[in-house]
PDB file of N, CA and C in Angstrom:
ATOM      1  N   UNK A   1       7.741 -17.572   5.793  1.00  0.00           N
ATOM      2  CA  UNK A   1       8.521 -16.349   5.729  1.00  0.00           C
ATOM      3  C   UNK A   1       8.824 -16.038   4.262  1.00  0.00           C
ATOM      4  N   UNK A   2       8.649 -15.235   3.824  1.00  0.00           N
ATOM      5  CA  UNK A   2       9.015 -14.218   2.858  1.00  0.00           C
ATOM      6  C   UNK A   2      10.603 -14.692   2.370  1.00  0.00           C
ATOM      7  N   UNK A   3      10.664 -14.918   1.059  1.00  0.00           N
ATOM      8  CA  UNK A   3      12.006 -14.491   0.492  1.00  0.00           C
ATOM      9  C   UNK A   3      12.490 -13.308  -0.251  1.00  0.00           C
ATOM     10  N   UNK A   4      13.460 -13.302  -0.215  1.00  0.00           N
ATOM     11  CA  UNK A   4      14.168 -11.977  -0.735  1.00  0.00           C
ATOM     12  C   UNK A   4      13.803 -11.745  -2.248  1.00  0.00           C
ATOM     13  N   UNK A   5      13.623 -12.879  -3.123  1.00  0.00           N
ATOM     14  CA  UNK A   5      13.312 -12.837  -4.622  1.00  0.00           C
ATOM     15  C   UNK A   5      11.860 -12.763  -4.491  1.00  0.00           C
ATOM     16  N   UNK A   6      11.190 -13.068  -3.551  1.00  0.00           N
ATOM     17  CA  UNK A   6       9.797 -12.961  -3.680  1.00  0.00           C
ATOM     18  C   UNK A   6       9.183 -11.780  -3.197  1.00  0.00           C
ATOM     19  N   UNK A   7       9.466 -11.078  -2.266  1.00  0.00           N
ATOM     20  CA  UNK A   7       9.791  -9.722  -1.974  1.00  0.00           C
ATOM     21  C   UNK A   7      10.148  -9.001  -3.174  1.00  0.00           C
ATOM     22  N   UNK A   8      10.825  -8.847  -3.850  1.00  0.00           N
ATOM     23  CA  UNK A   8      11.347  -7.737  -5.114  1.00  0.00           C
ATOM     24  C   UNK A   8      10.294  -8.301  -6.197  1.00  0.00           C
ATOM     25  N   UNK A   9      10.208  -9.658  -6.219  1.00  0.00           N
ATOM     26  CA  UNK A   9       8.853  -9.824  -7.220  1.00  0.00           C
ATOM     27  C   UNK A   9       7.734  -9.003  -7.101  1.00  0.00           C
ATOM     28  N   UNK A  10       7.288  -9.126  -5.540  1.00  0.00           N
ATOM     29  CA  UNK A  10       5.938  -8.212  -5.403  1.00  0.00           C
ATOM     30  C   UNK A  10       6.282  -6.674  -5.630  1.00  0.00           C
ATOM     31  N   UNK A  11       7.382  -6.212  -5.525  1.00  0.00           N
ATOM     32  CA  UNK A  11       7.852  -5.099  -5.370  1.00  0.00           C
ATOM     33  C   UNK A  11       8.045  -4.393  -7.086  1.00  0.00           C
ATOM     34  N   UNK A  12       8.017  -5.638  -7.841  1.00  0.00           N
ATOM     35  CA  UNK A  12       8.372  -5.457  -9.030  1.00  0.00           C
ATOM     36  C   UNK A  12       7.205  -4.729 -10.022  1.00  0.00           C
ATOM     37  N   UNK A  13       5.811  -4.887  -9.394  1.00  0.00           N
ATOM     38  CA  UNK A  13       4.662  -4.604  -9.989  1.00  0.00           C
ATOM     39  C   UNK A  13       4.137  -2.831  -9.108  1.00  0.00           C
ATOM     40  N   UNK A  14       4.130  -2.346 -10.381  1.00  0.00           N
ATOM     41  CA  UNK A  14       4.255  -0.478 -10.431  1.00  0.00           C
ATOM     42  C   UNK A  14       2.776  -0.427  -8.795  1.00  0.00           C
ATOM     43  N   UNK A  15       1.310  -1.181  -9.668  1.00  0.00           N
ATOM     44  CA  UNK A  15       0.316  -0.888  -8.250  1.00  0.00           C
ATOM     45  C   UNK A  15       0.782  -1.518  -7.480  1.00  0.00           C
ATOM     46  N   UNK A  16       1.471  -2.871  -7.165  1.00  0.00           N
ATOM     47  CA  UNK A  16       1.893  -3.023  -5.314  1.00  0.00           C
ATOM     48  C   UNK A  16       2.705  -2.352  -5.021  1.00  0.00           C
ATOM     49  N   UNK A  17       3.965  -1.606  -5.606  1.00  0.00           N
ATOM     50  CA  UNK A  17       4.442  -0.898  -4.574  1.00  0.00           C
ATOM     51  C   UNK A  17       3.938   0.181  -4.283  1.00  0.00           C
ATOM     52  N   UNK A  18       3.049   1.334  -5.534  1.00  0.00           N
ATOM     53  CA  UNK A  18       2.089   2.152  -5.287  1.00  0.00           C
ATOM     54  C   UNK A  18       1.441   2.163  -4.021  1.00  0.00           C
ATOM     55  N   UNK A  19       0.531   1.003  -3.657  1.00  0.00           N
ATOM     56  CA  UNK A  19       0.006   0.684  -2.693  1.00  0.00           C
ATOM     57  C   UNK A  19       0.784   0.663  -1.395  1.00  0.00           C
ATOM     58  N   UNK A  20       1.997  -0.139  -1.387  1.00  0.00           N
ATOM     59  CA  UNK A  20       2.901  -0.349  -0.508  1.00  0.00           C
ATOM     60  C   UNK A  20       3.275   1.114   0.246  1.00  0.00           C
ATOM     61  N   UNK A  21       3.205   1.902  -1.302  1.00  0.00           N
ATOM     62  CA  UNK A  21       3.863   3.477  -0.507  1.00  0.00           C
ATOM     63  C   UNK A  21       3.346   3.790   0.450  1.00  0.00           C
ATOM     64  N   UNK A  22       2.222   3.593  -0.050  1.00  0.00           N
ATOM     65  CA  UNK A  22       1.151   4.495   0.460  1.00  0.00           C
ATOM     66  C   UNK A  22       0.496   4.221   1.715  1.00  0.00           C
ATOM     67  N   UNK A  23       0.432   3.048   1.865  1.00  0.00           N
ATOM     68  CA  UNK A  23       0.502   1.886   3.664  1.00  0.00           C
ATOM     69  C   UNK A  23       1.469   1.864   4.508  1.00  0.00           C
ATOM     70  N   UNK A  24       2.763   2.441   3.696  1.00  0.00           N
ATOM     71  CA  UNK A  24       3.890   3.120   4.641  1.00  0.00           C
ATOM     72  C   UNK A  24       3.723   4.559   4.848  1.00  0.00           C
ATOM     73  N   UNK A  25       3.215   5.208   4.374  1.00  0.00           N
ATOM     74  CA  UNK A  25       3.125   6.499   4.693  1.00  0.00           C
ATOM     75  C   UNK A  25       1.961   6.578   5.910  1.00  0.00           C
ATOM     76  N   UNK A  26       1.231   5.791   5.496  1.00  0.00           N
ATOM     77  CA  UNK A  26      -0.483   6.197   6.229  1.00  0.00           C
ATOM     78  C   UNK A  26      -0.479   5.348   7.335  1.00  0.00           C
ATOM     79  N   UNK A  27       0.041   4.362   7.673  1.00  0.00           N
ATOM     80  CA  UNK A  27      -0.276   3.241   8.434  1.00  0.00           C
ATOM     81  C   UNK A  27      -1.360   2.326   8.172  1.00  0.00           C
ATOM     82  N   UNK A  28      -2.302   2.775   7.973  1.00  0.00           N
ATOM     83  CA  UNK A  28      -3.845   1.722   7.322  1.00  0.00           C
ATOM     84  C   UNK A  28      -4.534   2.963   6.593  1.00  0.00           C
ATOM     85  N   UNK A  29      -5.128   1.890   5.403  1.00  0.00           N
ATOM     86  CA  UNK A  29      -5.820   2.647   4.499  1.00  0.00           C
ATOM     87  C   UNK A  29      -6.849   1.055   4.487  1.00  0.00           C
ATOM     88  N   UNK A  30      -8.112   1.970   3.221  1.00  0.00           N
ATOM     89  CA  UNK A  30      -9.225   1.047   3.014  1.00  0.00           C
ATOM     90  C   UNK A  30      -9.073   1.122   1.590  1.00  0.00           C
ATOM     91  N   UNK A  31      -9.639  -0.165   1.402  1.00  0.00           N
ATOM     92  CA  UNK A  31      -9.407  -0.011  -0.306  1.00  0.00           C
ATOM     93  C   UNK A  31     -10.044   1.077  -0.559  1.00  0.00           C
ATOM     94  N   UNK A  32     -11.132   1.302  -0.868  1.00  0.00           N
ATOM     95  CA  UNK A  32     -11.504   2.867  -1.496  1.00  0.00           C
ATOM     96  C   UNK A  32     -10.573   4.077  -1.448  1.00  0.00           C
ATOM     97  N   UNK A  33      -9.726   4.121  -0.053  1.00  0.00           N
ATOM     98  CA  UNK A  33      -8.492   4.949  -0.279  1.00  0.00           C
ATOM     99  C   UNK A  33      -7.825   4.978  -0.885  1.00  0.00           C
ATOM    100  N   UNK A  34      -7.194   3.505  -1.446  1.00  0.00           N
ATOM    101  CA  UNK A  34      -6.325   3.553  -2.295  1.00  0.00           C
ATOM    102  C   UNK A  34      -6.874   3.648  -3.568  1.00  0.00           C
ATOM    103  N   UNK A  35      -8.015   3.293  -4.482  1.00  0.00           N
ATOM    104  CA  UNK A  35      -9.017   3.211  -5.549  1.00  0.00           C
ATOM    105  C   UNK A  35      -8.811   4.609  -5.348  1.00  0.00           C
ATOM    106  N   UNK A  36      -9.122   5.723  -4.476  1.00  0.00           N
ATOM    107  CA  UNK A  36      -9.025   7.027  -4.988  1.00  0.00           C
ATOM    108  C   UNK A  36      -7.452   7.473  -5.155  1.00  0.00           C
ATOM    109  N   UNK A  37      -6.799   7.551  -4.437  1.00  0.00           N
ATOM    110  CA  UNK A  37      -5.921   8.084  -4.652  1.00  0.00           C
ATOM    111  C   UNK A  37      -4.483   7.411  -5.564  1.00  0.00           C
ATOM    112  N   UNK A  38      -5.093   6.245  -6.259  1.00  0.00           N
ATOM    113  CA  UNK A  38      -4.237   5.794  -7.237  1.00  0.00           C
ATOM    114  C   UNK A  38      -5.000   6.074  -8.663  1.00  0.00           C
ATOM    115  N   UNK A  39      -6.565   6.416  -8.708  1.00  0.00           N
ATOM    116  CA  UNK A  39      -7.258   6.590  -9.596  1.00  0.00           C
ATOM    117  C   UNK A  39      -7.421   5.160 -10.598  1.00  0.00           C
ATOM    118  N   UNK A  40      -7.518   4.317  -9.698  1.00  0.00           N
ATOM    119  CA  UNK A  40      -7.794   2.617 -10.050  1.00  0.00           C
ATOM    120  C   UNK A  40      -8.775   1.962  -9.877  1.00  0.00           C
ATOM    121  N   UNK A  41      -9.452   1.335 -10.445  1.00  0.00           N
ATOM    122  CA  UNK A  41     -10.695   0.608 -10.071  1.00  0.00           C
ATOM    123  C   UNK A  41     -10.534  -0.234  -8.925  1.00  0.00           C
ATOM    124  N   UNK A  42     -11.785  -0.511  -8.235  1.00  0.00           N
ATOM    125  CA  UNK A  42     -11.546  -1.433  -7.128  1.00  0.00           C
ATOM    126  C   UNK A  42     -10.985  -2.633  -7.018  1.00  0.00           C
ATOM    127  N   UNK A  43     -11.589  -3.337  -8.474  1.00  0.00           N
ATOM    128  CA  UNK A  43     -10.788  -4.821  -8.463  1.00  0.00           C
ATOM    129  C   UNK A  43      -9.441  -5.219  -8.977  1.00  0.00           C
ATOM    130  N   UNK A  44      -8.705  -3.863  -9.354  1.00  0.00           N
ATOM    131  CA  UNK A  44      -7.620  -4.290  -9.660  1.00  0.00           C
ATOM    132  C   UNK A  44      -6.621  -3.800  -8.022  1.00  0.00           C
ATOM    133  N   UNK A  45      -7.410  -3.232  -7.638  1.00  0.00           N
ATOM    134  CA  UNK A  45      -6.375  -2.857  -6.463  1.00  0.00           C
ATOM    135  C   UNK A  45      -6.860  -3.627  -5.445  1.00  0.00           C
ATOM    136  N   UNK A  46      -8.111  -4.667  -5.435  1.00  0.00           N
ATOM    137  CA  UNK A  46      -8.012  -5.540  -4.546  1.00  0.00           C
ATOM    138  C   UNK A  46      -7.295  -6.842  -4.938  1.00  0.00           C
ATOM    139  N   UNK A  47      -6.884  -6.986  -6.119  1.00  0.00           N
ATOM    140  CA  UNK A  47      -6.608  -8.273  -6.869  1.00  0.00           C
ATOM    141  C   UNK A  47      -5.245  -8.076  -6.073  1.00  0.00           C
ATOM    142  N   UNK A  48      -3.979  -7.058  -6.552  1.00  0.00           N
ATOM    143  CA  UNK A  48      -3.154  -6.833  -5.879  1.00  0.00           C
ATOM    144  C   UNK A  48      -2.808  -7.130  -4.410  1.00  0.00           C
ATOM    145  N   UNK A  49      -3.823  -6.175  -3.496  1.00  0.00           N
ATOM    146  CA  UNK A  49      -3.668  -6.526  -2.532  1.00  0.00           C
ATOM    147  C   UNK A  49      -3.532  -8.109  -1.861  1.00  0.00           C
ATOM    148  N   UNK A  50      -4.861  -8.859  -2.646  1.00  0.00           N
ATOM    149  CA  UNK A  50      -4.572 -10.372  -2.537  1.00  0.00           C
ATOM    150  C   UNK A  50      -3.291 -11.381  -2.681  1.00  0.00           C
ATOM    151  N   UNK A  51      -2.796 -10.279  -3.567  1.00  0.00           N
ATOM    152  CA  UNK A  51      -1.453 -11.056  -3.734  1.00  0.00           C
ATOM    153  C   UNK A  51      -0.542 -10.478  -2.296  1.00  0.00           C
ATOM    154  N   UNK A  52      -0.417  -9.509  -2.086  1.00  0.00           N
ATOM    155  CA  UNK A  52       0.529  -9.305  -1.255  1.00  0.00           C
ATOM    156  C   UNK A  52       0.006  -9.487   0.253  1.00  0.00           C
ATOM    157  N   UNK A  53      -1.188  -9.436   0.311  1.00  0.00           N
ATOM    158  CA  UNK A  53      -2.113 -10.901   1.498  1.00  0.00           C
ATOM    159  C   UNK A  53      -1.459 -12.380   1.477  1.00  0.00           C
ATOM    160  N   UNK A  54      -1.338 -12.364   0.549  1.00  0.00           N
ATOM    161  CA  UNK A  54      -0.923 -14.473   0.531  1.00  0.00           C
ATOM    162  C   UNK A  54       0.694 -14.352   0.854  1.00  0.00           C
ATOM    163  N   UNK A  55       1.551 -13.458   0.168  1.00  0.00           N
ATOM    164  CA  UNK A  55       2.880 -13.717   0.927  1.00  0.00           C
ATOM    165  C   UNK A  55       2.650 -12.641   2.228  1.00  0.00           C
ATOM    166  N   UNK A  56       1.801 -12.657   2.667  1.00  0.00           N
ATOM    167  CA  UNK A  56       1.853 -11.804   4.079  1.00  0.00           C
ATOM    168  C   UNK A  56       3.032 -10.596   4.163  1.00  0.00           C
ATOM    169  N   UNK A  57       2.923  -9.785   2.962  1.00  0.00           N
ATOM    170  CA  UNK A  57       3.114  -8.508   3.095  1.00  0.00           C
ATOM    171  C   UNK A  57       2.611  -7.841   3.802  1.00  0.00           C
ATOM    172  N   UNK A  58       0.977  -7.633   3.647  1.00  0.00           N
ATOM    173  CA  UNK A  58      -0.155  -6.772   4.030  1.00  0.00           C
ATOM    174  C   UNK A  58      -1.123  -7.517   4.825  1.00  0.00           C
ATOM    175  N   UNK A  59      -1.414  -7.394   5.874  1.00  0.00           N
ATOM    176  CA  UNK A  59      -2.365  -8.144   6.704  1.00  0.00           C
ATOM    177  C   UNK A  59      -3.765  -7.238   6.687  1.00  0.00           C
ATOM    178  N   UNK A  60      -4.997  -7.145   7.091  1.00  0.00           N
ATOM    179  CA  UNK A  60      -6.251  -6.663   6.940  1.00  0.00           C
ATOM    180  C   UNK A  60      -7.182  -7.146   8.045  1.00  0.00           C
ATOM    181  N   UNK A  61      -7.897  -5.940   8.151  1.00  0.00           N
ATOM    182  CA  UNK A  61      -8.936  -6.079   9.520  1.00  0.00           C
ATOM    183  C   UNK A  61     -10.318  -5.634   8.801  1.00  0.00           C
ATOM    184  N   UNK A  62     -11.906  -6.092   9.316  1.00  0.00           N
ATOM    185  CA  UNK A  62     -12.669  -5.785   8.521  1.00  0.00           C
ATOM    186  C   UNK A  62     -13.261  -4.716  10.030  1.00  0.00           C
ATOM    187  N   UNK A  63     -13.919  -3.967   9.186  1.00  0.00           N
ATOM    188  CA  UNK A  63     -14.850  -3.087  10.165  1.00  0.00           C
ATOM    189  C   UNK A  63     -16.217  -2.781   9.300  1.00  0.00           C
ATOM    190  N   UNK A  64     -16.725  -3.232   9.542  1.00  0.00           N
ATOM    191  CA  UNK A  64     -18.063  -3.525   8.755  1.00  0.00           C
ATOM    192  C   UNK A  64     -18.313  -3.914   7.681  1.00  0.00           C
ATOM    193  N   UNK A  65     -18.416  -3.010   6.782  1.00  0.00           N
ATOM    194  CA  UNK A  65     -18.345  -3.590   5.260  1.00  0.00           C
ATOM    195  C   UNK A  65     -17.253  -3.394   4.300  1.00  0.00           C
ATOM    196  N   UNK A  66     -16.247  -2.613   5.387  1.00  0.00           N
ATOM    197  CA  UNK A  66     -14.449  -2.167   5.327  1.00  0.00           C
ATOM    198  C   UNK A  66     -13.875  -2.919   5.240  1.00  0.00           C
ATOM    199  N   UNK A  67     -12.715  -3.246   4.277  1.00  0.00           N
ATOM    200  CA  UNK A  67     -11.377  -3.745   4.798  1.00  0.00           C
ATOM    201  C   UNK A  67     -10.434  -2.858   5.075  1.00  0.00           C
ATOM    202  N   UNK A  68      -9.428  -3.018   6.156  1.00  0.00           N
ATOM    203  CA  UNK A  68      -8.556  -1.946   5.740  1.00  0.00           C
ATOM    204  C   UNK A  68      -7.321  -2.527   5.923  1.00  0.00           C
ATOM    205  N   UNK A  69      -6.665  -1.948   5.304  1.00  0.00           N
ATOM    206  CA  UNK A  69      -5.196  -2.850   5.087  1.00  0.00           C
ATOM    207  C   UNK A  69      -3.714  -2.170   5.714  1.00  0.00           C
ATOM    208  N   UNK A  70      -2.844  -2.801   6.316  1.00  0.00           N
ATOM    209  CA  UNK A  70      -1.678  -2.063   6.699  1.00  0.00           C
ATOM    210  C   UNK A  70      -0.912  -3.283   6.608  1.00  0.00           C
ATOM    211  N   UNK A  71       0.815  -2.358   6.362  1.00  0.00           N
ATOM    212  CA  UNK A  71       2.162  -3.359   6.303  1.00  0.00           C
ATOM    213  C   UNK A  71       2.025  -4.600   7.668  1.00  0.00           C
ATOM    214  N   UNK A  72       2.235  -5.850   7.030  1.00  0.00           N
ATOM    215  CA  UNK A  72       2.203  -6.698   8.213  1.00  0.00           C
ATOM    216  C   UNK A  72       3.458  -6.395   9.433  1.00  0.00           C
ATOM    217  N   UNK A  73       2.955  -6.662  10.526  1.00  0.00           N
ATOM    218  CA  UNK A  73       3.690  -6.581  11.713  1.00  0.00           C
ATOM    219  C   UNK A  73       4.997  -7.884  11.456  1.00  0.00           C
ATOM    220  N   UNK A  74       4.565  -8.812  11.120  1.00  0.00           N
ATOM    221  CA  UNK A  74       5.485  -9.720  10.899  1.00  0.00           C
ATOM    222  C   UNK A  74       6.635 -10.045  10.034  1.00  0.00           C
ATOM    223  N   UNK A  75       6.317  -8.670   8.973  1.00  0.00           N
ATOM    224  CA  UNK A  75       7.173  -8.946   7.743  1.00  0.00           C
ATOM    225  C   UNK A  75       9.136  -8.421   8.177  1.00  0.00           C
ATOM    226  N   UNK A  76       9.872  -9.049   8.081  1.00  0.00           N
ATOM    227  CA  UNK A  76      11.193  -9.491   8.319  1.00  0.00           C
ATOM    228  C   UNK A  76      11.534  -7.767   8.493  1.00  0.00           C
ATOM    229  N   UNK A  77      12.811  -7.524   9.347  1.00  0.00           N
ATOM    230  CA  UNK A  77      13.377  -6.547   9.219  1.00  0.00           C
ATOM    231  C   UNK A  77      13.410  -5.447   8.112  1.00  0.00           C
ATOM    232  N   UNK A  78      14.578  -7.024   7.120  1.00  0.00           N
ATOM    233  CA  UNK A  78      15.232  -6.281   6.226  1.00  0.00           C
ATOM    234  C   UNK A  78      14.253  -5.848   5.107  1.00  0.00           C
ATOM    235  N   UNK A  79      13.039  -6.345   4.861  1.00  0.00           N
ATOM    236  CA  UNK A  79      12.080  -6.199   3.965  1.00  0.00           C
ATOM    237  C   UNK A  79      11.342  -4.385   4.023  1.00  0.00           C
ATOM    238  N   UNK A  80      11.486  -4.296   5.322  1.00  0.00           N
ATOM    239  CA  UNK A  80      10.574  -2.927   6.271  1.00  0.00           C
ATOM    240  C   UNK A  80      11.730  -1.782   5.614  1.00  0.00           C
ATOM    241  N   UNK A  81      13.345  -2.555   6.253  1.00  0.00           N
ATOM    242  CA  UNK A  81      14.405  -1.403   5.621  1.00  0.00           C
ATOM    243  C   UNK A  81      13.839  -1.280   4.158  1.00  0.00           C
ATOM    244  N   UNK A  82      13.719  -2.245   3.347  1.00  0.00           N
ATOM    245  CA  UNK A  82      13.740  -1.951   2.222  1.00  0.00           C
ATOM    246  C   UNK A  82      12.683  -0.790   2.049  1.00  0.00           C
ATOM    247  N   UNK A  83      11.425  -1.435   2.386  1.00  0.00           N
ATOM    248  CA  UNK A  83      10.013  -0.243   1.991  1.00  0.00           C
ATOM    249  C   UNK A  83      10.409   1.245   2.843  1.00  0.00           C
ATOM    250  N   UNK A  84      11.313   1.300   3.819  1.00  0.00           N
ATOM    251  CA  UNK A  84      11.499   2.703   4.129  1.00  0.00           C
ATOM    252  C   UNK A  84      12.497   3.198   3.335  1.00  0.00           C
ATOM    253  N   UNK A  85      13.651   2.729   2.674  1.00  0.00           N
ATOM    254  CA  UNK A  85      14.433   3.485   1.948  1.00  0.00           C
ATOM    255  C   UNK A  85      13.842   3.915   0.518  1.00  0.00           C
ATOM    256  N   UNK A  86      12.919   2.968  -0.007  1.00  0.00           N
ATOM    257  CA  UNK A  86      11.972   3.207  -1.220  1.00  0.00           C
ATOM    258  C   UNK A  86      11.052   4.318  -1.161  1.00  0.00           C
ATOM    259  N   UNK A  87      10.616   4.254   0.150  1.00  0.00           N
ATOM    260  CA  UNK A  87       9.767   5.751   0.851  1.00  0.00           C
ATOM    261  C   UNK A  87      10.549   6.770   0.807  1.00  0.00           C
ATOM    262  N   UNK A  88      11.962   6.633   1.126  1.00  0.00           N
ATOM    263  CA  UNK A  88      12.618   8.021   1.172  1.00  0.00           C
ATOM    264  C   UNK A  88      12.263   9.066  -0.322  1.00  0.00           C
ATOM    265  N   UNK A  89      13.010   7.790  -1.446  1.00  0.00           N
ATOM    266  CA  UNK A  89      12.890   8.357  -2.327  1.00  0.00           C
ATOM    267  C   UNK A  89      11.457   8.691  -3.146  1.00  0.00           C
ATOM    268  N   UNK A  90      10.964   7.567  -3.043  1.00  0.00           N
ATOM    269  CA  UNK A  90       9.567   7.909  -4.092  1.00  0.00           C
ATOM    270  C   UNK A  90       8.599   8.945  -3.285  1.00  0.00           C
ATOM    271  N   UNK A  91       8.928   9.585  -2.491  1.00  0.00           N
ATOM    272  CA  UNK A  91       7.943  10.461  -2.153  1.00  0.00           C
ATOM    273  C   UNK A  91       7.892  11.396  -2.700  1.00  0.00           C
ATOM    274  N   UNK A  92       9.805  11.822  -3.138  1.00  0.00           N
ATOM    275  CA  UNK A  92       9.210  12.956  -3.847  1.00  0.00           C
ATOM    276  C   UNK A  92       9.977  12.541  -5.643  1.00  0.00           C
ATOM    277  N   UNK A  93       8.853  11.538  -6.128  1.00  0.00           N
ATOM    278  CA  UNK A  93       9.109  11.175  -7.264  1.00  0.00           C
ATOM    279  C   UNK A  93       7.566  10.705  -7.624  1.00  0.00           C
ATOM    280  N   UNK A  94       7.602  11.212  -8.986  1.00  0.00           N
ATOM    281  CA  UNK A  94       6.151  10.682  -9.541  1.00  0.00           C
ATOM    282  C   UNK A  94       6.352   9.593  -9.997  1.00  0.00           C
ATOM    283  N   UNK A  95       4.938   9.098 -10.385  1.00  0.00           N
ATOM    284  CA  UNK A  95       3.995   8.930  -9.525  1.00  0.00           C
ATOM    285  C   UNK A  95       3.529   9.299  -8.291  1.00  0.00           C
ATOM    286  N   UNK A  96       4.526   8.299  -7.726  1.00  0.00           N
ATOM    287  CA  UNK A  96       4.855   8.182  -5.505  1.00  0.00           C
ATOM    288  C   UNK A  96       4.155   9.834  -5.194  1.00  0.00           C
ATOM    289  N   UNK A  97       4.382  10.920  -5.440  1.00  0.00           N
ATOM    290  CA  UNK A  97       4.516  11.407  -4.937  1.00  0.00           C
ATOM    291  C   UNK A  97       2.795  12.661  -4.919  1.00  0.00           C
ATOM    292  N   UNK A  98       2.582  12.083  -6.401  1.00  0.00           N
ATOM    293  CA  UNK A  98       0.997  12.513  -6.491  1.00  0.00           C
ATOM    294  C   UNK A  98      -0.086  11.620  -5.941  1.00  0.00           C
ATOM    295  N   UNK A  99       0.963  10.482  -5.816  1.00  0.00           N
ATOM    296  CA  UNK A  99      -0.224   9.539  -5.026  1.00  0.00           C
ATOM    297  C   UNK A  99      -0.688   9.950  -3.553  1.00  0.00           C
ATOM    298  N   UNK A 100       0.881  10.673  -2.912  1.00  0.00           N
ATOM    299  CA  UNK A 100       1.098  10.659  -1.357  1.00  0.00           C
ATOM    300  C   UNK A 100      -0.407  12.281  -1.861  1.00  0.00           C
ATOM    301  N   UNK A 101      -0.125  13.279  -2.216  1.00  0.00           N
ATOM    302  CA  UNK A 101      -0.985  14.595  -1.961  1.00  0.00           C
ATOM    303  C   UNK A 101      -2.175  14.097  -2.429  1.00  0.00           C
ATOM    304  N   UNK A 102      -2.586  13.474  -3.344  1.00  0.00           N
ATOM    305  CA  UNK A 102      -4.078  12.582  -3.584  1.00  0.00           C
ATOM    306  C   UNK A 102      -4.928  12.557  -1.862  1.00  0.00           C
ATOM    307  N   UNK A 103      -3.712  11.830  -1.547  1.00  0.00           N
ATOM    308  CA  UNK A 103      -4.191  10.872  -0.323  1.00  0.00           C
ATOM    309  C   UNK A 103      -4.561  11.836   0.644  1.00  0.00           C
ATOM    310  N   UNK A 104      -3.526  13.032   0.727  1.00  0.00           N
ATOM    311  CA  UNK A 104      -3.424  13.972   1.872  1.00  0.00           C
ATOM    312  C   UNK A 104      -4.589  15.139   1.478  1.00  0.00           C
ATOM    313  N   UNK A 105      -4.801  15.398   0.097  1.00  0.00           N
ATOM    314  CA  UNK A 105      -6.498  16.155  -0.037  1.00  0.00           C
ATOM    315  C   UNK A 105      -7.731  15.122   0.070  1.00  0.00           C
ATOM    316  N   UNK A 106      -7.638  13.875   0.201  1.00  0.00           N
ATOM    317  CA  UNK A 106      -9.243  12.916   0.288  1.00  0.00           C
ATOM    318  C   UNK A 106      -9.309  13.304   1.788  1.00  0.00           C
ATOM    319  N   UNK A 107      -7.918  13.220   2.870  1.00  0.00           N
ATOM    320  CA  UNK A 107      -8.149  13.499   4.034  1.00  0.00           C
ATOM    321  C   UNK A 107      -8.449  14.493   4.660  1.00  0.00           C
ATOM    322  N   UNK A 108      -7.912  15.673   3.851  1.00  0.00           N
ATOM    323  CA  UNK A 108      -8.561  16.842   4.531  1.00  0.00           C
ATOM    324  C   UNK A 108      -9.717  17.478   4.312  1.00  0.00           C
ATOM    325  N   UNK A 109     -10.452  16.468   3.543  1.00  0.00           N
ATOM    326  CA  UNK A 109     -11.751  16.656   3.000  1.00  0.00           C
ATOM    327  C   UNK A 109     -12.650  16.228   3.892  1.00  0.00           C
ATOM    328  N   UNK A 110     -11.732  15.197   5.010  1.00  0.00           N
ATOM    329  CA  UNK A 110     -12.537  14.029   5.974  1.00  0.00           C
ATOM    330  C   UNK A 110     -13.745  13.353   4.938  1.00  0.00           C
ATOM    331  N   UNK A 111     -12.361  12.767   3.806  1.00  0.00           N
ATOM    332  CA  UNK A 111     -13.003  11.838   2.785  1.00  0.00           C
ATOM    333  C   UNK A 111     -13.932  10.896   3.774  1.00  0.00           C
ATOM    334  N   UNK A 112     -14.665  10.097   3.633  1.00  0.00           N
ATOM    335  CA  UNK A 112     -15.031   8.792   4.046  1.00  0.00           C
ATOM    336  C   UNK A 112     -15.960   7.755   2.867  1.00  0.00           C
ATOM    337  N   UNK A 113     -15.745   6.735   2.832  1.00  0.00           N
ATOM    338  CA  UNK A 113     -15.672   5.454   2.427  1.00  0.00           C
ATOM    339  C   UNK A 113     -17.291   5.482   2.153  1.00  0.00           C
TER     340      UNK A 113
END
């Protein structure tokens, strides 16, 4: 289980919570989703993700040559309160918030991977 200092650690780095937003907003994304709509190369936003894989922040399913990633089901209450009150605000705060319309024009493009 997750601690509270280890939680704000991961939370502490600008691309995981970037990412984080953005897996709370969407429910599952694929890395290439997030590589576009953070305007990041792939391996730094998979490096990330790895980290917040090992404290089981983010859990991942493969679908072919996909990963796609969403908030773990398991992660503690108070951790979830936290990423939704952080959602309240950074949505409409930049970064957060050019990341969220990034995301919402790749989709109405019926971006795909």
């Amino acid at each position: 289980m997750i601690t509270p200092s280890d939680f704000f650690y991961l939370l502490s780095d600008e691309t995981r919570l970037r990412c984080l937003l953005l897996l709370k907003a969407k429910g599952e994304l694929c890395v290439c989703e997030l590589t576009s709509a953070l305007k990041m190369i792939q391996p730094k936003i998979s490096q990330h993700l790895a980290v917040l894989k090992k404290f089981d922040v983010v859990s991942d399913r493969r679908e072919g040559i996909w990963i796609y990633y969403q908030i773990h089901n398991k992660l503690p209450k108070w951790s979830h309160q936290i990423l939704i009150t952080c959602f309240k605000y950074m949505k409409i705060t930049k970064p957060y918030s050019l990341d969220l319309a990034m995301l919402e024009r790749l989709n109405q493009r019926k971006w795909n991977c």
